[in-house]
C-alpha atoms as a PDB file:
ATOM      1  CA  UNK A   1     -48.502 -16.535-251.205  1.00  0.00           C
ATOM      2  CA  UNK A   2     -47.906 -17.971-254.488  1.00  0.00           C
ATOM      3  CA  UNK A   3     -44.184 -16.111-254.667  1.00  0.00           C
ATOM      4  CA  UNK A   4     -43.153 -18.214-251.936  1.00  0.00           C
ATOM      5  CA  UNK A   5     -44.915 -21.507-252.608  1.00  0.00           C
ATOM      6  CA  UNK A   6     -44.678 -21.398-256.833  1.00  0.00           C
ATOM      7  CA  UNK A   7     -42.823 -18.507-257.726  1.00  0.00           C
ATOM      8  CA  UNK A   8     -44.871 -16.392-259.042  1.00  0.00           C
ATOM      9  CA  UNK A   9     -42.633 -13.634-259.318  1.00  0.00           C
ATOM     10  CA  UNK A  10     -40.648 -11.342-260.691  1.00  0.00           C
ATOM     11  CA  UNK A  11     -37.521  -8.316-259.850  1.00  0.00           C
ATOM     12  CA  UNK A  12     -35.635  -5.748-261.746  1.00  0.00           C
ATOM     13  CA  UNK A  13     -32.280  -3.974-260.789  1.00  0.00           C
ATOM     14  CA  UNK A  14     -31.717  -0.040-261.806  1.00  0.00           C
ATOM     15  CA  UNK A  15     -29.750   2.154-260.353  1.00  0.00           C
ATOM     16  CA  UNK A  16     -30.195   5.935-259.472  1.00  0.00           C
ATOM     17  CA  UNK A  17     -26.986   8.522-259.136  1.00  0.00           C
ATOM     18  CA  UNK A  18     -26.150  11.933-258.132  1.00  0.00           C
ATOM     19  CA  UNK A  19     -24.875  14.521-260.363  1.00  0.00           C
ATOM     20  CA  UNK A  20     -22.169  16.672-260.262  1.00  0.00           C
ATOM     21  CA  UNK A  21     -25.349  19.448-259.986  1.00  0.00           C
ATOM     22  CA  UNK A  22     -27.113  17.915-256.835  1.00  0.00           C
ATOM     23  CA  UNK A  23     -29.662  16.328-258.570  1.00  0.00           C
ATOM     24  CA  UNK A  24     -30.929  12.599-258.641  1.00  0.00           C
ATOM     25  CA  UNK A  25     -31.335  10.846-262.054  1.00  0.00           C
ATOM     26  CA  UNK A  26     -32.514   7.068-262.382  1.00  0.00           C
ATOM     27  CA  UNK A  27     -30.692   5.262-265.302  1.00  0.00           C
ATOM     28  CA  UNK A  28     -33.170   4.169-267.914  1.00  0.00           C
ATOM     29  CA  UNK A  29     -36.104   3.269-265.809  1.00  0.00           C
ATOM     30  CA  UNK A  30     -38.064   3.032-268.945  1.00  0.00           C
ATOM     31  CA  UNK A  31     -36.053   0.029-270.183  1.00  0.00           C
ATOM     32  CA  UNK A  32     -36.587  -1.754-267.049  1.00  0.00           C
ATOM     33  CA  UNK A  33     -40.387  -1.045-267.029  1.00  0.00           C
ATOM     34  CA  UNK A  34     -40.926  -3.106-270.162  1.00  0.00           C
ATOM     35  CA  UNK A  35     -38.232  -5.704-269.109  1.00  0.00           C
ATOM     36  CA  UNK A  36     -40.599  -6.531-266.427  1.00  0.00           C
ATOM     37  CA  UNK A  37     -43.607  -6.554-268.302  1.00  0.00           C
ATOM     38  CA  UNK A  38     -42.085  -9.081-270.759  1.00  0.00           C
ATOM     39  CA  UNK A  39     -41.096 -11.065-267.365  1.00  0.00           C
ATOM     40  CA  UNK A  40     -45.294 -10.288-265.863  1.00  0.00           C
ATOM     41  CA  UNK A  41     -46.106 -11.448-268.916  1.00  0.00           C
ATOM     42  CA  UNK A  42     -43.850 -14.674-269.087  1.00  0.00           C
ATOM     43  CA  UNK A  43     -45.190 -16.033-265.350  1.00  0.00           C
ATOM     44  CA  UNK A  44     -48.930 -15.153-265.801  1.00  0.00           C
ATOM     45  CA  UNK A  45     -49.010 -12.069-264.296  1.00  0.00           C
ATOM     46  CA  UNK A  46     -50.867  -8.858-265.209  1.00  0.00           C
ATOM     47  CA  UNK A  47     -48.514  -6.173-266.758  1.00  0.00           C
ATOM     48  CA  UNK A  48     -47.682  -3.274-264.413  1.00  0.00           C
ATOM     49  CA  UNK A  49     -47.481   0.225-266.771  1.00  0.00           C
ATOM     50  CA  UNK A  50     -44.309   1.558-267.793  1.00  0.00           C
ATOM     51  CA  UNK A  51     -45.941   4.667-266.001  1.00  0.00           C
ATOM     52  CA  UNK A  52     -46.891   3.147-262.805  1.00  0.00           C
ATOM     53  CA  UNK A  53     -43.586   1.463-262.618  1.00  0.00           C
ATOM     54  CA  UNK A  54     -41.413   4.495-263.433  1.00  0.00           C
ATOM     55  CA  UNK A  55     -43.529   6.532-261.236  1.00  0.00           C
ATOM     56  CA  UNK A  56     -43.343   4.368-258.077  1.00  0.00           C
ATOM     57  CA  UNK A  57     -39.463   4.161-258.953  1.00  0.00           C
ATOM     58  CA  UNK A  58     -38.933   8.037-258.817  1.00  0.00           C
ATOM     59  CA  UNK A  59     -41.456   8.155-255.490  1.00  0.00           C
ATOM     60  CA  UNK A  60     -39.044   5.444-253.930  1.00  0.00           C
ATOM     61  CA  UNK A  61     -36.114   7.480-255.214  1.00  0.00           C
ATOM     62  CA  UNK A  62     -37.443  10.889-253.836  1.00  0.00           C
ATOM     63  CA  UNK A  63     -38.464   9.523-250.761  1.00  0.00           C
ATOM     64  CA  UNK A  64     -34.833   8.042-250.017  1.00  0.00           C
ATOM     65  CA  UNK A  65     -32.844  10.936-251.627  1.00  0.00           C
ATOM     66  CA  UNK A  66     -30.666  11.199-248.223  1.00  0.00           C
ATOM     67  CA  UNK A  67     -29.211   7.578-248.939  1.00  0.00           C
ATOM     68  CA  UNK A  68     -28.236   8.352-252.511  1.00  0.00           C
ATOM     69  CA  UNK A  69     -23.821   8.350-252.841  1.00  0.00           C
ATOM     70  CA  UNK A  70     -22.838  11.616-253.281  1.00  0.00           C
ATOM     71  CA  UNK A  71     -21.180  12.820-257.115  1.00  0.00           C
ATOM     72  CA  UNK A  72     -17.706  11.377-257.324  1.00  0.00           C
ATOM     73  CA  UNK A  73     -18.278   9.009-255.016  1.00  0.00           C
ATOM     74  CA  UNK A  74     -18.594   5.569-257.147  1.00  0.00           C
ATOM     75  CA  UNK A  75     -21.896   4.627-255.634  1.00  0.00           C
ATOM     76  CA  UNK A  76     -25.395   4.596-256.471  1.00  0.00           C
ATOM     77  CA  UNK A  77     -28.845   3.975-255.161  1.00  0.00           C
ATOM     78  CA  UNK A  78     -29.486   0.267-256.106  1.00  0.00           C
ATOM     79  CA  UNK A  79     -33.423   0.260-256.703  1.00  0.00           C
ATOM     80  CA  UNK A  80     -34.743  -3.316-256.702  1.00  0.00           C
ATOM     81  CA  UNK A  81     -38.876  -3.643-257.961  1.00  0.00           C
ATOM     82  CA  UNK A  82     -40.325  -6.803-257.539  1.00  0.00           C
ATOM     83  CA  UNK A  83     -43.697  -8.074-258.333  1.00  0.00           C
ATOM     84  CA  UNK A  84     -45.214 -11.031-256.823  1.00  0.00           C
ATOM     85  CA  UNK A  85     -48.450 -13.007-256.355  1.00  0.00           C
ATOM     86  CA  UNK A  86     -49.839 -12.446-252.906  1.00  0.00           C
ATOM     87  CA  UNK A  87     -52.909 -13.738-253.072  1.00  0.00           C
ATOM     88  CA  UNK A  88     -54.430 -15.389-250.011  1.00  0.00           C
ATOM     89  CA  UNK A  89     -54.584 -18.922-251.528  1.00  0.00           C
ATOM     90  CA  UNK A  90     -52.139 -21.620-252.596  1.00  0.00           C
ATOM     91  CA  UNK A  91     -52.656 -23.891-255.828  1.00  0.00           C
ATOM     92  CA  UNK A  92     -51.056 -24.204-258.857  1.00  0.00           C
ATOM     93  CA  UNK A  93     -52.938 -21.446-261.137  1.00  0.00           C
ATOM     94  CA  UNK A  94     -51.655 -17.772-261.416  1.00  0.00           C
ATOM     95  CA  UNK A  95     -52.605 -15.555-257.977  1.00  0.00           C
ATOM     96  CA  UNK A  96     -55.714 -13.523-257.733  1.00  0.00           C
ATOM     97  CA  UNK A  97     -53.361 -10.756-256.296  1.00  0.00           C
ATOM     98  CA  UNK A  98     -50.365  -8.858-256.601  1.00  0.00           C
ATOM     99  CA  UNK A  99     -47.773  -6.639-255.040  1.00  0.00           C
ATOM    100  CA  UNK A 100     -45.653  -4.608-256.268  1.00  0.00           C
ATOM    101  CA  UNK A 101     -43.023  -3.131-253.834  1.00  0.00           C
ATOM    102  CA  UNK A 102     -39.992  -1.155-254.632  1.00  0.00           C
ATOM    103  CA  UNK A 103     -36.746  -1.528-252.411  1.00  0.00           C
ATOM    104  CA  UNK A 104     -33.753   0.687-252.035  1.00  0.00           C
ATOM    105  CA  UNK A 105     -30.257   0.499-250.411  1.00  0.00           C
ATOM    106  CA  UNK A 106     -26.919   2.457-251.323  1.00  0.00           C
ATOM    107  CA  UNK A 107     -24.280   0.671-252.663  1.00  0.00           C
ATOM    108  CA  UNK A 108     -20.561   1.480-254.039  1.00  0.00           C
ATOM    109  CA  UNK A 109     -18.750   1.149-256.279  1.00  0.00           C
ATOM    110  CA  UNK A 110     -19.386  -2.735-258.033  1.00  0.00           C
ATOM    111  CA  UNK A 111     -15.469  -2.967-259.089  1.00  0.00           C
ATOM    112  CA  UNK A 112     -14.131  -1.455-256.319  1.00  0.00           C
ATOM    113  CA  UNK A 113     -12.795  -3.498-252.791  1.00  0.00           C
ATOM    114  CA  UNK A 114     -13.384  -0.213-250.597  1.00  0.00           C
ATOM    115  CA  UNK A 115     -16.348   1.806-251.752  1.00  0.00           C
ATOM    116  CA  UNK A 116     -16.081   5.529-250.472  1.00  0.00           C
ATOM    117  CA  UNK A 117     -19.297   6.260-248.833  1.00  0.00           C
ATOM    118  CA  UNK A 118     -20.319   8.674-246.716  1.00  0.00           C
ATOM    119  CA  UNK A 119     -20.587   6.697-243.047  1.00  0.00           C
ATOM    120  CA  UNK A 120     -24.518   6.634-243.239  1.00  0.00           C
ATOM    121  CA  UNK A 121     -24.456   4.659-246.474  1.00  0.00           C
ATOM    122  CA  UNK A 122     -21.914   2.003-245.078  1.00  0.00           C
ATOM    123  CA  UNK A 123     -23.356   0.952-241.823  1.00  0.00           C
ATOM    124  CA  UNK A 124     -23.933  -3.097-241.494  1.00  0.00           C
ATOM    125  CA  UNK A 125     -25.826  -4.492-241.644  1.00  0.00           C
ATOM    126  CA  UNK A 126     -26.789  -2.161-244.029  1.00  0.00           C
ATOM    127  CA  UNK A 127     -30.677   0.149-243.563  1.00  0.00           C
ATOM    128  CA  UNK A 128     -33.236  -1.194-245.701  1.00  0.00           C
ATOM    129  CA  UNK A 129     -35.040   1.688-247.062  1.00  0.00           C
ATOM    130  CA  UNK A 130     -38.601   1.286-248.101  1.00  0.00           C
ATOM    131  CA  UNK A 131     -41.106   3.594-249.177  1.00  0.00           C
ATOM    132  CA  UNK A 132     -45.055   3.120-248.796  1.00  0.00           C
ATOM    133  CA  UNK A 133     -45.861   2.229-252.257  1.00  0.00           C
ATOM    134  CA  UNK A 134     -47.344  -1.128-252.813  1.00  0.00           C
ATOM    135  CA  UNK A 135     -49.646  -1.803-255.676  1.00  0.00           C
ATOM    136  CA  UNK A 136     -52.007  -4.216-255.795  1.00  0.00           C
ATOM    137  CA  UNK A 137     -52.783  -5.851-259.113  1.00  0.00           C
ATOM    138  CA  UNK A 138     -55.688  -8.331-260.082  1.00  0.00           C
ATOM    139  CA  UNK A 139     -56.690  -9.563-263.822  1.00  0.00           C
ATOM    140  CA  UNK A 140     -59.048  -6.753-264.307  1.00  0.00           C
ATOM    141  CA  UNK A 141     -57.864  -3.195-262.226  1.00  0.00           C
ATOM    142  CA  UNK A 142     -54.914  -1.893-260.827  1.00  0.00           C
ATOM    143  CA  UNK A 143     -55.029   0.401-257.417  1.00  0.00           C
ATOM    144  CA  UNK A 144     -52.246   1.798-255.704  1.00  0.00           C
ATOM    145  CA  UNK A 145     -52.500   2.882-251.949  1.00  0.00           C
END
């Protein structure tokens, strides 16, 4: 794996909250999107859409709506997209694969000593919460599963 050998990689933090309404709304995913294409670009690796990465974002989101802090609450879903060769070989040349894979986990409030979560969102160590989409990208084609 060329991440863990070379570091070919590359992450982004966003963050998704609840409204006062119920609903779910990610935080300028669009912004993040090309931040890590300029990063993709930077370490050799092939530049994942602005669609593909906003879409798996709101999949992850949806997926893992359960975990996201109630309104009022100070806390967010922290959403944390990382791209990374995978490839099967090790050498110093960009990977002949990559993965992209999308993590979640509640958080609270940054500023704040005692975050006021509701009990599920507070456990430690705290749930990991992963959805199934992983994209594999080489030079030439993207695929997701």
């Amino acid at each position: 794996m060329q991440a863990l050998h070379y570091g070919q990689s590359c992450f982004e933090g966003l963050k998704a909250f609840a409204w006062e309404d119920g609903s779910v709304h990610v935080f300028r995913p669009q912004e993040n999107a090309k931040r890590m294409q300029r990063s993709g670009d930077r370490t050799m690796m092939p530049m994942v859409s602005e669609d593909v990465f906003v879409e798996g974002v709101q999949r992850v989101v949806a997926d893992n709506k359960d975990y996201v802090p109630p309104y009022g609450s100070g806390g967010a879903l922290y959403i944390r997209p990382i791209l990374f060769g995978s490839g099967p070989r090790i050498g110093l040349s960009p990977a002949d694969e990559y993965t992209l894979l999308v993590m979640v986990m509640p958080v609270g409030d940054y500023y704040k000593v005692t975050p006021s979560l509701p009990p599920s969102c507070t456990s430690f160590p705290p749930a990991l919460c992963l959805s199934p989409l992983f994209l594999c990208l080489s030079h030439t084609h993207a695929r997701t599963n």
